[in-house]
C-alpha atoms as a PDB file:
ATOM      1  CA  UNK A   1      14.493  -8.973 100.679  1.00  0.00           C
ATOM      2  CA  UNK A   2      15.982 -12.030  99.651  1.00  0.00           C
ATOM      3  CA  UNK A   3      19.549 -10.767  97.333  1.00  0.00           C
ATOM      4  CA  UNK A   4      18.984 -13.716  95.085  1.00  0.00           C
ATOM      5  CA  UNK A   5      16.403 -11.594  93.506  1.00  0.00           C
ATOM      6  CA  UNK A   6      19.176  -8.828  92.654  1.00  0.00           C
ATOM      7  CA  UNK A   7      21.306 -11.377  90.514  1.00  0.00           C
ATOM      8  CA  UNK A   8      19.330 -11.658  87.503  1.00  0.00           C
ATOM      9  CA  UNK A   9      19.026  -7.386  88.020  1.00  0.00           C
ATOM     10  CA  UNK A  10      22.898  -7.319  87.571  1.00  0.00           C
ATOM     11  CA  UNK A  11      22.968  -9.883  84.840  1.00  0.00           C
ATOM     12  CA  UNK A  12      20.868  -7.303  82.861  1.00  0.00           C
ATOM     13  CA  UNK A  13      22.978  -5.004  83.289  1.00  0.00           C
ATOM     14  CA  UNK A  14      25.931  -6.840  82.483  1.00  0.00           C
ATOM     15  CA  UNK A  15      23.965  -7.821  79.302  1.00  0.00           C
ATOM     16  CA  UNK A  16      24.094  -3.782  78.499  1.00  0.00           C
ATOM     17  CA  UNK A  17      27.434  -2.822  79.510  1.00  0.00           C
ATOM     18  CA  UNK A  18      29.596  -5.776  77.921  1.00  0.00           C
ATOM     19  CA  UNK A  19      27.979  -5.176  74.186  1.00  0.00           C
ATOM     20  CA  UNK A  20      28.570  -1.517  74.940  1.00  0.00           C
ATOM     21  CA  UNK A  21      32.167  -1.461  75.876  1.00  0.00           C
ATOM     22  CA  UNK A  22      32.895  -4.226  73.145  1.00  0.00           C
ATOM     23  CA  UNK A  23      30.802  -1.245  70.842  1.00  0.00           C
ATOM     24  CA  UNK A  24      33.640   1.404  71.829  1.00  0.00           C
ATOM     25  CA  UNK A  25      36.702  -1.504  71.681  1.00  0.00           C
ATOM     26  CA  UNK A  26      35.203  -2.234  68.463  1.00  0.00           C
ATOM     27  CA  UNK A  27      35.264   1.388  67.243  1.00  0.00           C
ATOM     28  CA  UNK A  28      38.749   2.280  68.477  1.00  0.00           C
ATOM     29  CA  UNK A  29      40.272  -0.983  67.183  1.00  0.00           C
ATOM     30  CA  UNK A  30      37.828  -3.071  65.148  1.00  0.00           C
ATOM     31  CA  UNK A  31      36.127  -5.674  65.467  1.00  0.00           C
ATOM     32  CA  UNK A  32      38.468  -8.445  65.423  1.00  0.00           C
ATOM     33  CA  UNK A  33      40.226  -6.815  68.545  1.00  0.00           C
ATOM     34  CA  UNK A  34      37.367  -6.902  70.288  1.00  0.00           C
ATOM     35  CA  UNK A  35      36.585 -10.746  69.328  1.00  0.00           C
ATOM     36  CA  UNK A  36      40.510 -11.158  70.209  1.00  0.00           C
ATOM     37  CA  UNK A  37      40.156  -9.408  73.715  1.00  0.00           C
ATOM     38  CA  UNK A  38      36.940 -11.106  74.911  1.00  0.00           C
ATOM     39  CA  UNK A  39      38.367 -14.395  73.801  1.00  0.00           C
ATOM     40  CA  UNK A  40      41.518 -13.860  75.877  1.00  0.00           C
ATOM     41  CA  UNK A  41      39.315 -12.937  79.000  1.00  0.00           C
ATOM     42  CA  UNK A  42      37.119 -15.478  78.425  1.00  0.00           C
ATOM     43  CA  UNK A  43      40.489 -18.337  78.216  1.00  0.00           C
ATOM     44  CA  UNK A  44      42.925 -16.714  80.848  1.00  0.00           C
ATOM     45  CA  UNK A  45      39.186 -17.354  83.157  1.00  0.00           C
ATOM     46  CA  UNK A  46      38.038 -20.747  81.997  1.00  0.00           C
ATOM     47  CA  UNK A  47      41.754 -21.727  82.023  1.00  0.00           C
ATOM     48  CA  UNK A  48      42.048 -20.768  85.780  1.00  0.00           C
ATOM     49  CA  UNK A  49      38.446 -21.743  86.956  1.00  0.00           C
ATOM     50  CA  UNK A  50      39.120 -25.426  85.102  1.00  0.00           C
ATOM     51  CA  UNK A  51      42.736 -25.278  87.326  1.00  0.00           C
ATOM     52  CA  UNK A  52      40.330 -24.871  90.545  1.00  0.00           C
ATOM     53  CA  UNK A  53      38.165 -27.176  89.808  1.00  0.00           C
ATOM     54  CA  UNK A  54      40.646 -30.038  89.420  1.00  0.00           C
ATOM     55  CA  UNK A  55      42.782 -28.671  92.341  1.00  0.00           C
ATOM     56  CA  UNK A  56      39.927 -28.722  94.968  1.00  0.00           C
ATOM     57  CA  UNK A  57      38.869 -32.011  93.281  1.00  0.00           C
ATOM     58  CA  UNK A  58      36.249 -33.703  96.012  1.00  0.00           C
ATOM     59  CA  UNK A  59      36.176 -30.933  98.247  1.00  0.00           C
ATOM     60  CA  UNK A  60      33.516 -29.362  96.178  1.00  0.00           C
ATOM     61  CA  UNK A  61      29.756 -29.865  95.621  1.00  0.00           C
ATOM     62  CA  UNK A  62      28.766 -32.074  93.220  1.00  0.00           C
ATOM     63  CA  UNK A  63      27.470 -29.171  91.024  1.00  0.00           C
ATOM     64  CA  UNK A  64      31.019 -27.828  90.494  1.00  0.00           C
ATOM     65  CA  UNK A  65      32.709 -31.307  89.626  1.00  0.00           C
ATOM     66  CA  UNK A  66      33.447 -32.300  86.545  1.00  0.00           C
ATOM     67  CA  UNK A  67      31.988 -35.494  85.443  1.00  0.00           C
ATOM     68  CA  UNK A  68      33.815 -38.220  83.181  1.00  0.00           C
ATOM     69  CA  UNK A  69      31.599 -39.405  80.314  1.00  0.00           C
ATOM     70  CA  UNK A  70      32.380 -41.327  77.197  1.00  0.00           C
ATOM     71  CA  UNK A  71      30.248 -39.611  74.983  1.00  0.00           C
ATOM     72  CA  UNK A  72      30.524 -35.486  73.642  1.00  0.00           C
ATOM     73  CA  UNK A  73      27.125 -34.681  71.568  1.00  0.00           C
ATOM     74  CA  UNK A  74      27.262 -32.566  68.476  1.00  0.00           C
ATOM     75  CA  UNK A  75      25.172 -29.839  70.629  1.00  0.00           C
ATOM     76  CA  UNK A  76      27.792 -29.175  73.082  1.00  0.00           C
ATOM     77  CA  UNK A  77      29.243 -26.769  70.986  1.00  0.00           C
ATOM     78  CA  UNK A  78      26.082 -24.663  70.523  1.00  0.00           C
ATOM     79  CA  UNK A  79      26.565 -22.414  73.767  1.00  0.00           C
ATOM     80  CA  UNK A  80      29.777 -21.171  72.571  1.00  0.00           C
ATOM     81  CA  UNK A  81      28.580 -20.359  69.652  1.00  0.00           C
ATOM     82  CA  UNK A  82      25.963 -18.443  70.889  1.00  0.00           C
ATOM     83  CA  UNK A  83      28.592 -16.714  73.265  1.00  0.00           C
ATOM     84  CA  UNK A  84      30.521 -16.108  70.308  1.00  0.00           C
ATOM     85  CA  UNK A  85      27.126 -15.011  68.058  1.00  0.00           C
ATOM     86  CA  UNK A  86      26.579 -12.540  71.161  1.00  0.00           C
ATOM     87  CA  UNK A  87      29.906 -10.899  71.269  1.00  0.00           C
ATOM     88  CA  UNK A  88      30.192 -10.267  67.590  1.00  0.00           C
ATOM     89  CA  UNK A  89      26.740  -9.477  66.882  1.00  0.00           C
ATOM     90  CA  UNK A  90      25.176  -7.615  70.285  1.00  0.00           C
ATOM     91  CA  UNK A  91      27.396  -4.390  69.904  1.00  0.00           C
ATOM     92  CA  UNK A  92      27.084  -4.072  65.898  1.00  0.00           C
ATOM     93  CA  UNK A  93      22.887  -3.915  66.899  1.00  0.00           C
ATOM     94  CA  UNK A  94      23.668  -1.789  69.671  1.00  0.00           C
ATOM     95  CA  UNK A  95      25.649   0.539  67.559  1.00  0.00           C
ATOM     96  CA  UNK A  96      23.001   0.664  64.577  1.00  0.00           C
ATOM     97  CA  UNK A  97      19.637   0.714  66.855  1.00  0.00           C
ATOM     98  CA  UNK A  98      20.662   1.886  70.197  1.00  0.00           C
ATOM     99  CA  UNK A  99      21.209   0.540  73.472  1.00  0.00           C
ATOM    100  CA  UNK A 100      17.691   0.464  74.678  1.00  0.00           C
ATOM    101  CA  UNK A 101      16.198  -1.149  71.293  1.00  0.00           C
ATOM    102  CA  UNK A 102      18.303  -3.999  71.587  1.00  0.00           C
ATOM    103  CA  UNK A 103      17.794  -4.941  74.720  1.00  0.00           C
ATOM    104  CA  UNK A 104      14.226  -4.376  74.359  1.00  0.00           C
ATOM    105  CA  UNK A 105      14.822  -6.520  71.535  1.00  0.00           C
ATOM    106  CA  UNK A 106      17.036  -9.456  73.271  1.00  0.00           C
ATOM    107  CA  UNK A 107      14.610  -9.073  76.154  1.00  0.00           C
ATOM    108  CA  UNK A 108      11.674  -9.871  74.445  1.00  0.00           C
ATOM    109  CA  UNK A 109      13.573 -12.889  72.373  1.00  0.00           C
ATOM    110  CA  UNK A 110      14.608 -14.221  75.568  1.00  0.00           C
ATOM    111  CA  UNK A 111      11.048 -14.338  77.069  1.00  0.00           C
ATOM    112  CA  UNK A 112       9.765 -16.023  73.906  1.00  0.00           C
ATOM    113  CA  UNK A 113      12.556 -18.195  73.533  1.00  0.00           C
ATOM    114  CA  UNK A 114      12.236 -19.031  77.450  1.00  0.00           C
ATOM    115  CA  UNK A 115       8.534 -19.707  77.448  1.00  0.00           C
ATOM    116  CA  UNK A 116       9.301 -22.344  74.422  1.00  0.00           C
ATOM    117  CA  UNK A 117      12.312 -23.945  76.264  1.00  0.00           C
ATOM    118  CA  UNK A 118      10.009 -24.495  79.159  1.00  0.00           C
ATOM    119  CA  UNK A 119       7.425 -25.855  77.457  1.00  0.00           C
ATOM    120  CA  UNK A 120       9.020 -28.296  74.804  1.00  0.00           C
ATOM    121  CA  UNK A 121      12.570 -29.258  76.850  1.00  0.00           C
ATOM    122  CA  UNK A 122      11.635 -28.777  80.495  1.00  0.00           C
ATOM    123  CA  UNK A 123       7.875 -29.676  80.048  1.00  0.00           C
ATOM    124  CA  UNK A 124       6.858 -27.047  81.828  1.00  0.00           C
ATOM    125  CA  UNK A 125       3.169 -25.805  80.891  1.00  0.00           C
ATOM    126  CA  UNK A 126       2.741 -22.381  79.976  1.00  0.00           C
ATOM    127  CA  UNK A 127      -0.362 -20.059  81.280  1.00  0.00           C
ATOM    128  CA  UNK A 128      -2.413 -17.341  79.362  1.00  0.00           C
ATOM    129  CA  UNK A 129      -0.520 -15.040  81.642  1.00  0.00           C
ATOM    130  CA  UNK A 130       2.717 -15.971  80.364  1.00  0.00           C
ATOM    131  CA  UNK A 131       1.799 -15.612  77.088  1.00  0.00           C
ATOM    132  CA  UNK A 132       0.147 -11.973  77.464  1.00  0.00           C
ATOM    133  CA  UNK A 133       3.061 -11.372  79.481  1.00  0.00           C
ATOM    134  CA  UNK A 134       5.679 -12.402  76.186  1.00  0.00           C
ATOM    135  CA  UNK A 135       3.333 -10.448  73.565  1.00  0.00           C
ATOM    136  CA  UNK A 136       3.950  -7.399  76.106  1.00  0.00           C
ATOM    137  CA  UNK A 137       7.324  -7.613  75.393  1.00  0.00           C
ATOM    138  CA  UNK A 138       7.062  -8.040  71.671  1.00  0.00           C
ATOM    139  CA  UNK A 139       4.713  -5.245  71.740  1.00  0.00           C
ATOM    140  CA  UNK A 140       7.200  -3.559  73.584  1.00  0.00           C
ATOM    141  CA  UNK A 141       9.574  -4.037  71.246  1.00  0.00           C
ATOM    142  CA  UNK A 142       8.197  -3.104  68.463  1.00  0.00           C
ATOM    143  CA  UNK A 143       7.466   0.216  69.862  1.00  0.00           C
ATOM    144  CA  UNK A 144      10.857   1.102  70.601  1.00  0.00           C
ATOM    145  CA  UNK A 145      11.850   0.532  67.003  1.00  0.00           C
ATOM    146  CA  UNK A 146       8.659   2.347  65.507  1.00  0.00           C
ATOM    147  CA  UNK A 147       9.489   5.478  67.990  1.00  0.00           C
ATOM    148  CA  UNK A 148      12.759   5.515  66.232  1.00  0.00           C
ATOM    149  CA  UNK A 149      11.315   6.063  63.234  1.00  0.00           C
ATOM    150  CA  UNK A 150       8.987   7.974  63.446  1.00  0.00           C
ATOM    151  CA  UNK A 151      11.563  11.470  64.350  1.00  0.00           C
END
């Protein structure tokens, strides 16, 4: 079994347990601590991975050095806010719908949302199975917030 296949396994988890623990931070001391704390991680991190990458300079792969451009784009800033939109918002869904509605929930918005990256950025075509395969999910989705309501 190739153990590549067990990496996007343990990045759903990881998509589970960080809005969870940031559900219990954010119960014991609010919100903002929890936006604090994950911020700090996220820096001290960054800080030391950026002081890696510039120490080991040419050493690495091309895929880990950083490039000099002239030009930032606007859009650069959108995965951070996304990061950002995930910390604050994943555990204050998780707390209101449960753990396994919102990542039914994220799940199926990430298939969607993948199936439309492929297609429009990547130009990637997209089969019927793909698209039975996202409405699944959906479906899927919607179950696990009708079952909620219907006890």
């Amino acid at each position: 079994m190739n153990l590549k296949l067990l990496f996007p396994f343990f990045l759903g988890a990881l998509l589970v347990l960080q809005p969870g623990f940031n559900k219990h931070i954010m119960t014991e001391r609010g919100l903002g601590f929890a936006i604090v704390m994950n911020g700090f991680v996220l820096f001290v991190l960054t800080s030391s991975f950026l002081i890696l990458l510039l120490a080991l300079g040419d050493r690495l792969p091309e895929f880990f050095r950083i490039r000099h451009s002239s030009a930032i784009h606007w859009w650069y800033i959108i995965p951070g806010l996304c990061g950002f939109s995930l910390v604050v918002c994943v555990p204050l869904v998780l707390a209101s719908v449960g753990a396994v509605s919102t990542v039914v929930g994220m799940l199926s918005g990430q298939l969607l949302t993948s199936m439309l990256w492929d297609a429009w950025v990547e130009g990637r075509s997209t089969s019927l199975l793909r698209i039975l395969g996202v409405l699944l999910a959906l479906g899927g989705a919607f179950l696990t917030q009708w079952s909620r309501h219907q006890k």
